[in-house]
N, C-alpha and C. Protein backbone atom coordinates (compact mmCIF):
# COMPACT_ATOMS: atom_id res chain seq x y z
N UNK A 1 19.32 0.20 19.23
CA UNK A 1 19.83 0.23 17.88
C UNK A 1 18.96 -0.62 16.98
N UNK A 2 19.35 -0.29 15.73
CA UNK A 2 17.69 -0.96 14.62
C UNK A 2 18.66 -1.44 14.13
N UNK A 3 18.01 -2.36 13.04
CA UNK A 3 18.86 -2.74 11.87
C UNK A 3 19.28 -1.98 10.85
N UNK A 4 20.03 -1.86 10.36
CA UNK A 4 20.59 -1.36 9.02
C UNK A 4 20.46 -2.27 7.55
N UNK A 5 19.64 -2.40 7.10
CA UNK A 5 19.91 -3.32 5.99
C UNK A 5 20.77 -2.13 4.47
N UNK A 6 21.65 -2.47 4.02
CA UNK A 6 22.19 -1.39 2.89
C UNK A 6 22.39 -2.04 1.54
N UNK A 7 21.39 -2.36 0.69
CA UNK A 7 21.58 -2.48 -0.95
C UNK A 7 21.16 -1.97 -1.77
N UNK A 8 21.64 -1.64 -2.82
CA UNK A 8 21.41 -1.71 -4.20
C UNK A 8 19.79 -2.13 -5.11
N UNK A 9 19.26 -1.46 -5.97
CA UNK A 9 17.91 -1.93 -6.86
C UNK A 9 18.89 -3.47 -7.57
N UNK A 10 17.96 -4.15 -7.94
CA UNK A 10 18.09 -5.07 -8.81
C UNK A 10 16.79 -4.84 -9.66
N UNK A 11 16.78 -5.09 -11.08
CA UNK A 11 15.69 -5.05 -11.80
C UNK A 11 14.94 -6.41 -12.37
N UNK A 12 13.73 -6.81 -12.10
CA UNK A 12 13.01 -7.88 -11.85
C UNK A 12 11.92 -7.85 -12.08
N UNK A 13 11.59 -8.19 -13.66
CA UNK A 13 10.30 -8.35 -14.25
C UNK A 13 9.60 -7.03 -14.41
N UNK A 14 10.44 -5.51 -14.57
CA UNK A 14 10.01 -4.59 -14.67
C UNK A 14 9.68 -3.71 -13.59
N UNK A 15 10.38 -3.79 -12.42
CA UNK A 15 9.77 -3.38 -11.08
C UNK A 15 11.60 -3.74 -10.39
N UNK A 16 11.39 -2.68 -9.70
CA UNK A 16 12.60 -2.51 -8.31
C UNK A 16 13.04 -2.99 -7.12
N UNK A 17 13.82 -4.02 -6.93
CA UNK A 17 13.44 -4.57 -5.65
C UNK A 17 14.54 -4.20 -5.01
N UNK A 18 14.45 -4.24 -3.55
CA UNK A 18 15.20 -4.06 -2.84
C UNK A 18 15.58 -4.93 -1.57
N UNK A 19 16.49 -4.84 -1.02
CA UNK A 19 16.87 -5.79 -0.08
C UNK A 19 17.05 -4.98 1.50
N UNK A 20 17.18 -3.69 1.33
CA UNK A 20 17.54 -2.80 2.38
C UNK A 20 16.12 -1.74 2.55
N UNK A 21 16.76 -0.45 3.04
CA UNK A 21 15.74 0.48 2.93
C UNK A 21 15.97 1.80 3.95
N UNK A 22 15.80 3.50 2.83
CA UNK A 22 15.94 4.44 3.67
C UNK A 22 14.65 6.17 2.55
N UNK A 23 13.72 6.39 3.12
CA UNK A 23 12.95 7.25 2.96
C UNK A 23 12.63 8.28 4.04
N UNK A 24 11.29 10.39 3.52
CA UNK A 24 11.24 11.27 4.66
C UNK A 24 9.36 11.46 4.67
N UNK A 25 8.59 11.20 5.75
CA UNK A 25 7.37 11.44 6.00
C UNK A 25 7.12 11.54 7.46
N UNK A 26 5.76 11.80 7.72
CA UNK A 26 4.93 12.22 9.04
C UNK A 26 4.93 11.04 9.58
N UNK A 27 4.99 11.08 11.13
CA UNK A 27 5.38 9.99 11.51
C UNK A 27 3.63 9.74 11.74
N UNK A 28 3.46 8.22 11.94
CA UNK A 28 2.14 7.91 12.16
C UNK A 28 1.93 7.13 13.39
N UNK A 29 0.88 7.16 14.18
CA UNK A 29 1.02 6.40 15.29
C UNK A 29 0.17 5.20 15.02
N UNK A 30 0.54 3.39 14.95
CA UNK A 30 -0.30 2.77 15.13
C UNK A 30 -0.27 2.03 16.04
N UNK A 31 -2.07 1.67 16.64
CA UNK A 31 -1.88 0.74 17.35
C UNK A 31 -0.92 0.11 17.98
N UNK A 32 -1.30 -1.20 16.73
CA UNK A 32 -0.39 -2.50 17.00
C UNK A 32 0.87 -2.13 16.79
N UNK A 33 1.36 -1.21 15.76
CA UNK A 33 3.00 -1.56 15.21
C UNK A 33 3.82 -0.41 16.19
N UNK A 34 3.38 0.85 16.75
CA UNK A 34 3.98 1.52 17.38
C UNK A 34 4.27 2.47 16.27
N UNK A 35 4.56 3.75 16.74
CA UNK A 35 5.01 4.88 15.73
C UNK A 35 5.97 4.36 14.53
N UNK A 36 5.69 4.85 13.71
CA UNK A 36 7.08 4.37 12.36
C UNK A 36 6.96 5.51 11.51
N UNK A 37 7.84 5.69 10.42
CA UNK A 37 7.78 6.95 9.42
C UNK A 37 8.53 6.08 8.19
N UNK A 38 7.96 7.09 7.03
CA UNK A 38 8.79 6.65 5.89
C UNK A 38 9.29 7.70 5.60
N UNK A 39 10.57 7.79 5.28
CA UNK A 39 10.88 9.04 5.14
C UNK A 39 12.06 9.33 3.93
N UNK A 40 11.36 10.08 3.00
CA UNK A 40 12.22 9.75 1.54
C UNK A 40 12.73 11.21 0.91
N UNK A 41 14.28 11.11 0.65
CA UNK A 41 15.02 12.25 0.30
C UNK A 41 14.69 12.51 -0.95
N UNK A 42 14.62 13.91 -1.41
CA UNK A 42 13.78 15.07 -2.75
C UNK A 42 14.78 14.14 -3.62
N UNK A 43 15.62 14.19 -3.16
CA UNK A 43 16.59 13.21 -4.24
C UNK A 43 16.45 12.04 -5.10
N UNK A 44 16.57 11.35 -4.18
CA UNK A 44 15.35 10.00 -4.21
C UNK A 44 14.14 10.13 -5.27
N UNK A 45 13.09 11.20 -4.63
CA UNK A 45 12.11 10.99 -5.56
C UNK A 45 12.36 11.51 -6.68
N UNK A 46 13.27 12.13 -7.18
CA UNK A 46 13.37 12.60 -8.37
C UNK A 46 14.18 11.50 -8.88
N UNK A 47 14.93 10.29 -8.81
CA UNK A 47 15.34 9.44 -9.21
C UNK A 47 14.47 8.74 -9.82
N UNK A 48 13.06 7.92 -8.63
CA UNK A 48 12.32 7.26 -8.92
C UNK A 48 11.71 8.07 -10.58
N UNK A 49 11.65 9.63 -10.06
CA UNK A 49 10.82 10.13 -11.16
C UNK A 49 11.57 9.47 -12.61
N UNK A 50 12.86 9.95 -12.60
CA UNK A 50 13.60 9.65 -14.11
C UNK A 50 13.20 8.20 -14.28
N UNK A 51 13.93 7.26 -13.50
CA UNK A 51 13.81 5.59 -13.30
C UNK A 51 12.45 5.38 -14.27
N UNK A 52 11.71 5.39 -13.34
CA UNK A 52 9.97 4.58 -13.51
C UNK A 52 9.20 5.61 -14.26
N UNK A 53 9.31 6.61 -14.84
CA UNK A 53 9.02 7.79 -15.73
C UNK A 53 7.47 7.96 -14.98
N UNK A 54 7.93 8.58 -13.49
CA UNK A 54 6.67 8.98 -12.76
C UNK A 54 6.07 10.25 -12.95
N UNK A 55 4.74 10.33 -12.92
CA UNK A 55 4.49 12.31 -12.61
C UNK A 55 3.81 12.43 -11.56
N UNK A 56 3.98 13.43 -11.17
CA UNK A 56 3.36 14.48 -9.81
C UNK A 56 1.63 13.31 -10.10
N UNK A 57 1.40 12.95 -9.21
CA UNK A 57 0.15 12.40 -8.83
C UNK A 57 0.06 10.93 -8.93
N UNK A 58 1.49 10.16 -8.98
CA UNK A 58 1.54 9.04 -8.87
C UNK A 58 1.99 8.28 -7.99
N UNK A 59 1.61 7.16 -7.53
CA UNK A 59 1.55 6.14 -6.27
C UNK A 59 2.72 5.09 -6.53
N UNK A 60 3.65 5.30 -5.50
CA UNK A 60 4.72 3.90 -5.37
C UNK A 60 4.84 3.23 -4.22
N UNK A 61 3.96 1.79 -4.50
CA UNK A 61 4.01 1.51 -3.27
C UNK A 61 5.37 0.50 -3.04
N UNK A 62 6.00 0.20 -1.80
CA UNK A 62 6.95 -0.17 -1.38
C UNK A 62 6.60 -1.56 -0.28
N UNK A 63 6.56 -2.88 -0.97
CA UNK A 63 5.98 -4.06 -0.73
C UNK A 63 6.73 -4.99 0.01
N UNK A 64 6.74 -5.82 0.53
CA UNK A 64 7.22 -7.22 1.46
C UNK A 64 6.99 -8.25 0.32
N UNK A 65 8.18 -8.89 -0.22
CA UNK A 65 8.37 -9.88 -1.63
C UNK A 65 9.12 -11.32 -0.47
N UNK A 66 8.54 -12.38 -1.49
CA UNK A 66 9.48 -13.72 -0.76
C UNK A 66 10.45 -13.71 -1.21
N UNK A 67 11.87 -14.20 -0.29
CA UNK A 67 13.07 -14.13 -1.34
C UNK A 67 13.88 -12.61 -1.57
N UNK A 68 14.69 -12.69 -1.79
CA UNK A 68 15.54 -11.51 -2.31
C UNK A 68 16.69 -11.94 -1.07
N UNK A 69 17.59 -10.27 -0.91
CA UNK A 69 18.91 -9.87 0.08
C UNK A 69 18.52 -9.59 1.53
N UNK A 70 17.39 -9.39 1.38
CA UNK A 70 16.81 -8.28 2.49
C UNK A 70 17.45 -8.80 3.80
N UNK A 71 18.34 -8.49 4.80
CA UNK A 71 18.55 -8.99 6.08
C UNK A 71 17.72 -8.75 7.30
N UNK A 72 16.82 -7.89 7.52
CA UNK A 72 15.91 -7.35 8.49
C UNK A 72 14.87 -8.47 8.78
N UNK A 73 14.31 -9.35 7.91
CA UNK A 73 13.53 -10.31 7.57
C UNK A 73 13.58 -11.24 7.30
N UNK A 74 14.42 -12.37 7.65
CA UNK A 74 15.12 -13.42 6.49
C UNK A 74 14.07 -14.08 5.94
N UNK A 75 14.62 -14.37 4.27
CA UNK A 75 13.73 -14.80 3.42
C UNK A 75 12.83 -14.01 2.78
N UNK A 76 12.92 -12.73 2.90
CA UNK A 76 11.82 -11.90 2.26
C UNK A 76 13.00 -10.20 2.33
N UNK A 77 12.78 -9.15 1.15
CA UNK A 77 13.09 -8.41 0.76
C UNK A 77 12.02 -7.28 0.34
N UNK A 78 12.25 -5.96 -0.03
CA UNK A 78 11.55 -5.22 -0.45
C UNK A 78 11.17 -4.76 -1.86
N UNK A 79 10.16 -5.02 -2.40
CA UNK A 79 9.85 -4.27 -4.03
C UNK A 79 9.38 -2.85 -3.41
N UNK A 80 9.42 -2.44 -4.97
CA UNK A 80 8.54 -1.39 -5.54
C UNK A 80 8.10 -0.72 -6.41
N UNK A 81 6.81 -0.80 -6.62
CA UNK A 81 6.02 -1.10 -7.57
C UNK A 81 5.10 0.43 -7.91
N UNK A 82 4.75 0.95 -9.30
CA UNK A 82 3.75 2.30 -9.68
C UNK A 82 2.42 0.79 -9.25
N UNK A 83 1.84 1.34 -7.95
CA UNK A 83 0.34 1.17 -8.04
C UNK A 83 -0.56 1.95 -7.47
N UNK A 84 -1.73 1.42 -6.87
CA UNK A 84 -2.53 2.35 -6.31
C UNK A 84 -2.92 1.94 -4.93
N UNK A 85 -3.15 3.11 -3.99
CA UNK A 85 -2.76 2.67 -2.72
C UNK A 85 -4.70 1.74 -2.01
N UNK A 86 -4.32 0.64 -1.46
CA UNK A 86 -5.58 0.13 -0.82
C UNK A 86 -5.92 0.37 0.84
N UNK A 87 -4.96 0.57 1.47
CA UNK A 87 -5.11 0.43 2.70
C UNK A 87 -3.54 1.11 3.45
N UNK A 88 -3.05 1.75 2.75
CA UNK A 88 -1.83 2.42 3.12
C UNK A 88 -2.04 2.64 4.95
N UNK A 89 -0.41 2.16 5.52
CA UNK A 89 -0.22 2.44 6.55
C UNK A 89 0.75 3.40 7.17
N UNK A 90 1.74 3.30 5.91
CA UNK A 90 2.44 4.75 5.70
C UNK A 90 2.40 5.36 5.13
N UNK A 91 2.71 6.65 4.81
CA UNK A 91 3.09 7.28 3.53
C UNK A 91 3.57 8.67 3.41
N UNK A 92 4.32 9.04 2.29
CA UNK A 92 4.83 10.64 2.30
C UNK A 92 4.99 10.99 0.93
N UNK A 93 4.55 11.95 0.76
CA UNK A 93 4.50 13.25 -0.47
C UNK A 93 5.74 13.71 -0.81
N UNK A 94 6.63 13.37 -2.02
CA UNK A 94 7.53 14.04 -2.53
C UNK A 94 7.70 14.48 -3.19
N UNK A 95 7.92 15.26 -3.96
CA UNK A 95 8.11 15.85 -5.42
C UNK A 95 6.55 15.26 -6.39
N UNK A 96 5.30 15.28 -5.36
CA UNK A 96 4.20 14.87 -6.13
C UNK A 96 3.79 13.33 -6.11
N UNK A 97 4.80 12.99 -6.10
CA UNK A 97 5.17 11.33 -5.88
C UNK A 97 4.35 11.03 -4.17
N UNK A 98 3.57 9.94 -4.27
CA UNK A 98 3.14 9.42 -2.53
C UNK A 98 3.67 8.09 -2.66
N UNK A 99 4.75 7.97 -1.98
CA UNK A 99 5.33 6.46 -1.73
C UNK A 99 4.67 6.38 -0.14
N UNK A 100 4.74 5.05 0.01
CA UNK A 100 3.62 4.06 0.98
C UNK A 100 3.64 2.80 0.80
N UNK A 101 3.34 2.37 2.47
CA UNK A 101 3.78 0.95 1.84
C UNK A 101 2.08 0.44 3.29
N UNK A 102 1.51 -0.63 2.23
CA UNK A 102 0.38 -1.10 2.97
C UNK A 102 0.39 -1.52 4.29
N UNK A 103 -0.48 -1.45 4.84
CA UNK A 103 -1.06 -1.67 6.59
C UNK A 103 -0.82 -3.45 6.73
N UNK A 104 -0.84 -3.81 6.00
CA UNK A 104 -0.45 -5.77 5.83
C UNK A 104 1.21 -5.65 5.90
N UNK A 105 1.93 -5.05 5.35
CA UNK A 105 2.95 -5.00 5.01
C UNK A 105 3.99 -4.23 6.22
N UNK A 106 3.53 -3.71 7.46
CA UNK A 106 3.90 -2.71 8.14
C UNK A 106 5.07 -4.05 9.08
N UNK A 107 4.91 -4.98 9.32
CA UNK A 107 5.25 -6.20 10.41
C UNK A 107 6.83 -6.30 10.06
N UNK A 108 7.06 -5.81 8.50
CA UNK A 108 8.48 -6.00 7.86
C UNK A 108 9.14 -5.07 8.72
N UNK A 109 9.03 -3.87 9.07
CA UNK A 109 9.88 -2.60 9.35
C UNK A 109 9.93 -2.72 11.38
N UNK A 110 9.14 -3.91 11.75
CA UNK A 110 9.59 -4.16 13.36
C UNK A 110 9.73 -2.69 14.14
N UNK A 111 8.70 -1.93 13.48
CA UNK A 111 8.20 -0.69 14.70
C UNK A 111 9.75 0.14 14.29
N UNK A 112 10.16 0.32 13.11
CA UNK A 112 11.37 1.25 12.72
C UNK A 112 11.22 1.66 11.80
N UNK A 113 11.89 3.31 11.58
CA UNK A 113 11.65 3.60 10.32
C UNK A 113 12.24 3.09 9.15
N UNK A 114 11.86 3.53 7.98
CA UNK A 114 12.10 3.30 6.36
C UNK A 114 13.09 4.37 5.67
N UNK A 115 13.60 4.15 5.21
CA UNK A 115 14.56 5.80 4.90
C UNK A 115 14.79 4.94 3.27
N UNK A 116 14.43 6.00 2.19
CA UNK A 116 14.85 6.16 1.00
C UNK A 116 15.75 7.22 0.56
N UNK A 117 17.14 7.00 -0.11
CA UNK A 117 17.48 8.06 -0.19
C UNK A 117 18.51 8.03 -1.13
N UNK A 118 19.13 8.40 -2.22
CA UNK A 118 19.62 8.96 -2.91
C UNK A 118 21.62 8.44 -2.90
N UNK A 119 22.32 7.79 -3.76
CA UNK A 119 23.65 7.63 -3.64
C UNK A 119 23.89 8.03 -4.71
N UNK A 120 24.56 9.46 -5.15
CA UNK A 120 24.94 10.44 -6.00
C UNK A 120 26.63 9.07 -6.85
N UNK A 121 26.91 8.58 -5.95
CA UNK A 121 27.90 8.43 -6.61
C UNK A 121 28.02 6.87 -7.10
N UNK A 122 26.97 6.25 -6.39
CA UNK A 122 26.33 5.12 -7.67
C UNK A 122 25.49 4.70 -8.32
N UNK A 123 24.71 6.59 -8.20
CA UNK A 123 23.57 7.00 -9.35
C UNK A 123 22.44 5.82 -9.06
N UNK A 124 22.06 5.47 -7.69
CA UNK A 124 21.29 4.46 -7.53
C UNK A 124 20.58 5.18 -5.81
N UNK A 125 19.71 3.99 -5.89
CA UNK A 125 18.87 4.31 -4.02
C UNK A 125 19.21 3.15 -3.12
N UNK A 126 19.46 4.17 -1.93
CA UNK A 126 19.63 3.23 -0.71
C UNK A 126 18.43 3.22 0.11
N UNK A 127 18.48 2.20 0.43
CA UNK A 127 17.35 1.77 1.46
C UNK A 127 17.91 1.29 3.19
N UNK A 128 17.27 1.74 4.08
CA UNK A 128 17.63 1.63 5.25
C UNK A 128 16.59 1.68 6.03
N UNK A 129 16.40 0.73 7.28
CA UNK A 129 15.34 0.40 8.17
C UNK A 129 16.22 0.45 9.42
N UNK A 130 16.16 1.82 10.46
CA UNK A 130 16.55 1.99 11.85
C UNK A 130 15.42 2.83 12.72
């Protein structure tokens, strides 16, 4: 069994952070960290789209921050940020959108996946790591 971390965005200096985590992509095999996937619901990315006023060919990467809710990690939580990718270790194509989160950053998710996905009924994203 993995962890479950389950929260809510908070908004913070213009950027999304998160404390949990749940996304849909190809799984990748590495090395060191062992298979993992990110894997993010059409839902989802069309949120981010409205949210962060994204278009088809833009990069969100999904970062390891000091501080925040995050329980998977203590002391550290998840952002996410419109940038451009340097060394991506995950990543998946949604609605045009490539969310990814860097090859430095992979140690947060302890060889489990990432799941982004969509809560219709508090018009917000959940995040989940199992």
């Amino acid at each position: 069994m993995g962890y479950k971390a389950i929260l809510f965005h908070n908004w913070q200096r213009g950027n999304l952070v998160f404390g949990g985590v749940y996304i849909t992509c190809n799984r990748i095999q590495n090395e060191e960290m062992g298979a993992m996937r990110i894997v993010v619901e059409q839902s989802a990315a069309r949120w981010y789209m409205r949210e962060l006023d994204l278009t088809s060919g833009d990069h969100l990467r999904i970062f390891v921050r000091l501080g925040g809710s995050g329980s998977v990690q203590p002391g550290f939580s998840l952002g996410v940020m419109k940038d451009t990718p340097r060394n991506p270790g995950l990543h998946q194509v949604v609605e045009g959108i490539t969310f990814y989160m860097e090859e430095d950053n992979l140690w947060y998710l302890e060889e489990k996946d990432l799941y982004l996905r969509f809560n219709d009924h508090e018009d917000d994203i959940l995040m989940e790591i199992g």
